[in-house]
C-alpha atoms as a PDB file:
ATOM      1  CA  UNK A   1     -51.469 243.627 151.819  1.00  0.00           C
ATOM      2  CA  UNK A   2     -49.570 240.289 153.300  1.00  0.00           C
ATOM      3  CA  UNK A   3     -50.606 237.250 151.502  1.00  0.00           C
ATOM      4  CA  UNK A   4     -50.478 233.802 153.509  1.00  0.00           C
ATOM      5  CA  UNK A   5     -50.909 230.335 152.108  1.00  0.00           C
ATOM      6  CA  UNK A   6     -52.446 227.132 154.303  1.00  0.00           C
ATOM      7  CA  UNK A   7     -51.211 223.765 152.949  1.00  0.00           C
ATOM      8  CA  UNK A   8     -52.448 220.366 153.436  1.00  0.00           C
ATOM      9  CA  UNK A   9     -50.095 217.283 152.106  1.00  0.00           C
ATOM     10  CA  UNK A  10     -51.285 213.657 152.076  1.00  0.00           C
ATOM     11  CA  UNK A  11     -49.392 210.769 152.621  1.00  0.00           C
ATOM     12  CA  UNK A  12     -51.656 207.831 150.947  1.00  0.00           C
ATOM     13  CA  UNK A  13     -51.668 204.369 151.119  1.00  0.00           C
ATOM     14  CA  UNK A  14     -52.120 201.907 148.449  1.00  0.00           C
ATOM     15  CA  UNK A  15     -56.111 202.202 148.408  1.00  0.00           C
ATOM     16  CA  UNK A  16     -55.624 206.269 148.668  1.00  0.00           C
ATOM     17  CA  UNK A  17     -56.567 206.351 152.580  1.00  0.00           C
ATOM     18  CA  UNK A  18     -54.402 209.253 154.440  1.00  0.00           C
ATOM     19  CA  UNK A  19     -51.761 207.870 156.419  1.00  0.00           C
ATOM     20  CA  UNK A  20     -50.617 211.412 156.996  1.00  0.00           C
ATOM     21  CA  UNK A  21     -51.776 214.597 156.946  1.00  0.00           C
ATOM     22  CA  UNK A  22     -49.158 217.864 158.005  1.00  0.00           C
ATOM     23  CA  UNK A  23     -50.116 221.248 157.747  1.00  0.00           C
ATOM     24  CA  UNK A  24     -48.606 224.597 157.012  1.00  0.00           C
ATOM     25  CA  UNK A  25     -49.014 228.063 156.576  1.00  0.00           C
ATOM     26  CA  UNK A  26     -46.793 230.349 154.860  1.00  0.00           C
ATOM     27  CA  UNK A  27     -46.593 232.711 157.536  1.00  0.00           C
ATOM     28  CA  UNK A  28     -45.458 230.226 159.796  1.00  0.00           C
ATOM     29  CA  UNK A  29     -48.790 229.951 162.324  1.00  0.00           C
ATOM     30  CA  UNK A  30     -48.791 226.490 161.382  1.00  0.00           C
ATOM     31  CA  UNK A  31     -45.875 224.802 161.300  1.00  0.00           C
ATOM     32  CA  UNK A  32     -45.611 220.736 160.083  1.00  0.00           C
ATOM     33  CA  UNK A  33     -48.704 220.157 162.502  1.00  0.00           C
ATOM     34  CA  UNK A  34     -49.733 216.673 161.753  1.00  0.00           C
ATOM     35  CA  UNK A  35     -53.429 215.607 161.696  1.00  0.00           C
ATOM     36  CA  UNK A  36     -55.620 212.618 161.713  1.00  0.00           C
ATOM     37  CA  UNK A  37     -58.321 214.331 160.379  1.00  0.00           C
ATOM     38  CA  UNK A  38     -59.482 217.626 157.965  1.00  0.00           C
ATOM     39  CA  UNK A  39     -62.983 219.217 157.043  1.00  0.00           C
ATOM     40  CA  UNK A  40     -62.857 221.522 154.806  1.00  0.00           C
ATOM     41  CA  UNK A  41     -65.984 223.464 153.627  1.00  0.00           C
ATOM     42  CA  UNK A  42     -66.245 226.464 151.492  1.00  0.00           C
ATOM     43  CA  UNK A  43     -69.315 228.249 149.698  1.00  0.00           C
ATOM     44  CA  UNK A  44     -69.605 228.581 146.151  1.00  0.00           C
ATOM     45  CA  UNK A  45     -71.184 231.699 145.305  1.00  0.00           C
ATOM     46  CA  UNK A  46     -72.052 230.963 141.694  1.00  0.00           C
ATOM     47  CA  UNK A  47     -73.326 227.228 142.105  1.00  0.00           C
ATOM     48  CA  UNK A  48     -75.044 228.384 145.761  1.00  0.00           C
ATOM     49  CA  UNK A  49     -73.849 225.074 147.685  1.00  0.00           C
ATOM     50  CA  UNK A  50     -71.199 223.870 150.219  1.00  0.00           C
ATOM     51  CA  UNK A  51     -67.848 221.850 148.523  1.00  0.00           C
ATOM     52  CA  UNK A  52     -66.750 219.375 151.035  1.00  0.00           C
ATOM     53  CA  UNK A  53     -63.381 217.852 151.410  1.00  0.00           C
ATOM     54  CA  UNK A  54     -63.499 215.011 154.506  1.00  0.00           C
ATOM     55  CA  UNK A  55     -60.417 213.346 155.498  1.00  0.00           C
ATOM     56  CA  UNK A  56     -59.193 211.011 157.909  1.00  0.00           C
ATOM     57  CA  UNK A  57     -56.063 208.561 158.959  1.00  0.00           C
ATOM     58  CA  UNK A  58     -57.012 205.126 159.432  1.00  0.00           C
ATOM     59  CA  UNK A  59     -55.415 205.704 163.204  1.00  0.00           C
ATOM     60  CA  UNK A  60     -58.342 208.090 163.942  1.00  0.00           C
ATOM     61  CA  UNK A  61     -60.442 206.113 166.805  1.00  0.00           C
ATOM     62  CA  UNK A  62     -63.994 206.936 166.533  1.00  0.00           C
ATOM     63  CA  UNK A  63     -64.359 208.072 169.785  1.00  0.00           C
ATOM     64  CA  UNK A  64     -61.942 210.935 168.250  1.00  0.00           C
ATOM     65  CA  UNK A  65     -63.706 211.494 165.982  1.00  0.00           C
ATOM     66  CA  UNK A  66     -67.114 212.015 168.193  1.00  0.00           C
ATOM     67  CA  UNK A  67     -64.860 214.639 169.656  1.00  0.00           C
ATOM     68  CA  UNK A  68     -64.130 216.683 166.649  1.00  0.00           C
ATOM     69  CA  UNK A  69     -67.552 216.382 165.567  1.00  0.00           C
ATOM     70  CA  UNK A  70     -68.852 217.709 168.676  1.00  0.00           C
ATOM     71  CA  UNK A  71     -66.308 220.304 168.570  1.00  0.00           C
ATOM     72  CA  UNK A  72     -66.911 221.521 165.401  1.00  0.00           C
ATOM     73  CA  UNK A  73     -70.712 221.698 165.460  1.00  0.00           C
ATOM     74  CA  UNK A  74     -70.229 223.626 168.935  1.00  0.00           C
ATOM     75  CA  UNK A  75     -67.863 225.877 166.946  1.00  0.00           C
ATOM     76  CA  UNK A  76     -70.697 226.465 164.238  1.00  0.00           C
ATOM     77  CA  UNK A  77     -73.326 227.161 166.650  1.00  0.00           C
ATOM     78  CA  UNK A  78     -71.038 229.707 168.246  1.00  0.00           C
ATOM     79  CA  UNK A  79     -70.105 230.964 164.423  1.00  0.00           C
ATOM     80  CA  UNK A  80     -73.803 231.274 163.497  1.00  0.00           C
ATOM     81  CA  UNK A  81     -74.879 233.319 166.878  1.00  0.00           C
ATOM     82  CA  UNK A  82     -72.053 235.685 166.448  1.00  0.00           C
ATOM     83  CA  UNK A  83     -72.135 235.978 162.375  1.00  0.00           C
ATOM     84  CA  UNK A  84     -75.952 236.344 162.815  1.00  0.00           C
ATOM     85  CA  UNK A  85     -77.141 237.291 166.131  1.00  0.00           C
ATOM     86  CA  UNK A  86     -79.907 233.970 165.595  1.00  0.00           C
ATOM     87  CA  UNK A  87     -79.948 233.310 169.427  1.00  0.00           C
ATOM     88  CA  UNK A  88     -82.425 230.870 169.096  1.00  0.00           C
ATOM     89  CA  UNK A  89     -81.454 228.699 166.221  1.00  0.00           C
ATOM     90  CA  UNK A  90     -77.733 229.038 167.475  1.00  0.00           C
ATOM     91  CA  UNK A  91     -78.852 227.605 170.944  1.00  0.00           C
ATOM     92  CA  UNK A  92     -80.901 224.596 169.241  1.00  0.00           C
ATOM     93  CA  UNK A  93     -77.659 223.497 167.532  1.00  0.00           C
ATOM     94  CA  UNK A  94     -76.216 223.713 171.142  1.00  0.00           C
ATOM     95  CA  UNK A  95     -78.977 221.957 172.522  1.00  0.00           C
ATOM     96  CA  UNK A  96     -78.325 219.147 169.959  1.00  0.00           C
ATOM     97  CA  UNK A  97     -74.592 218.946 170.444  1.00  0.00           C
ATOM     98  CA  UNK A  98     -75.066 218.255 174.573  1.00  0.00           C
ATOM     99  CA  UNK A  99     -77.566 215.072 173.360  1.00  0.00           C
ATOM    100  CA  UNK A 100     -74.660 214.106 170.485  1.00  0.00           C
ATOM    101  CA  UNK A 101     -72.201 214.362 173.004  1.00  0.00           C
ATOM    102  CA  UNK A 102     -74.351 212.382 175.576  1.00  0.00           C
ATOM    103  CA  UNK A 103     -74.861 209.801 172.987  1.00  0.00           C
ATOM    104  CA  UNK A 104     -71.620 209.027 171.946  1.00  0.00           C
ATOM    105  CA  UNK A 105     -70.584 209.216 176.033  1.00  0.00           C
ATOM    106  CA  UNK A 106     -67.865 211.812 175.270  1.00  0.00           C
ATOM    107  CA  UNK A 107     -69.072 213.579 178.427  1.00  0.00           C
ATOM    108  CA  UNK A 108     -70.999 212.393 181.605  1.00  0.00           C
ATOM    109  CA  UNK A 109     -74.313 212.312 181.570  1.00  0.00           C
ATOM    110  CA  UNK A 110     -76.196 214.670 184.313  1.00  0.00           C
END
């Protein structure tokens, strides 16, 4: 079995704010991609809650960061109906991401 390592290294600023973020993979998939943002979540079995890790550059506009919010809730409403087969719950996370992306004007309103 091939074993394969993701990496994450900060650059930080004097308060500890990310300047940089660059990631990498040991199997070479990822390859000094530089970020301006990371979310990490992971389950812990034993405690039974999420672990967060929620990083950003000080470059990252907000209007960015509406994006990759929107994006990532899409991604988890498409995760859930294909992990689960929960149609309905999976298309009322949907249903919210169209009015958070109308909200925040990252696409046109109908």
């Amino acid at each position: 079995m091939s074993e394969s390592k993701l990496t994450f290294d900060l650059e930080l600023d004097e308060n500890n704010v990310p300047k940089n973020i660059v990631m990498n993979s040991t199997d070479k998939q990822a390859v000094n991609i530089n970020l301006k943002s990371l979310m990490i979540a992971g389950w812990d079995a034993k405690t039974k809650e999420t672990l967060r890790v929620d990083l950003w550059t000080k470059d990252m506009m907000v209007n960015e960061m509406f994006i990759m919010y929107h994006q990532t809730l899409m991604s988890m409403a498409n995760t859930l109906e294909k992990s689960t087969g929960h149609d309905k719950l999976a298309g009322a996370l949907k249903d919210y991401c169209e009015f958070f992306a109308e909200q925040t004007k990252i696409i046109e309103l109908k």
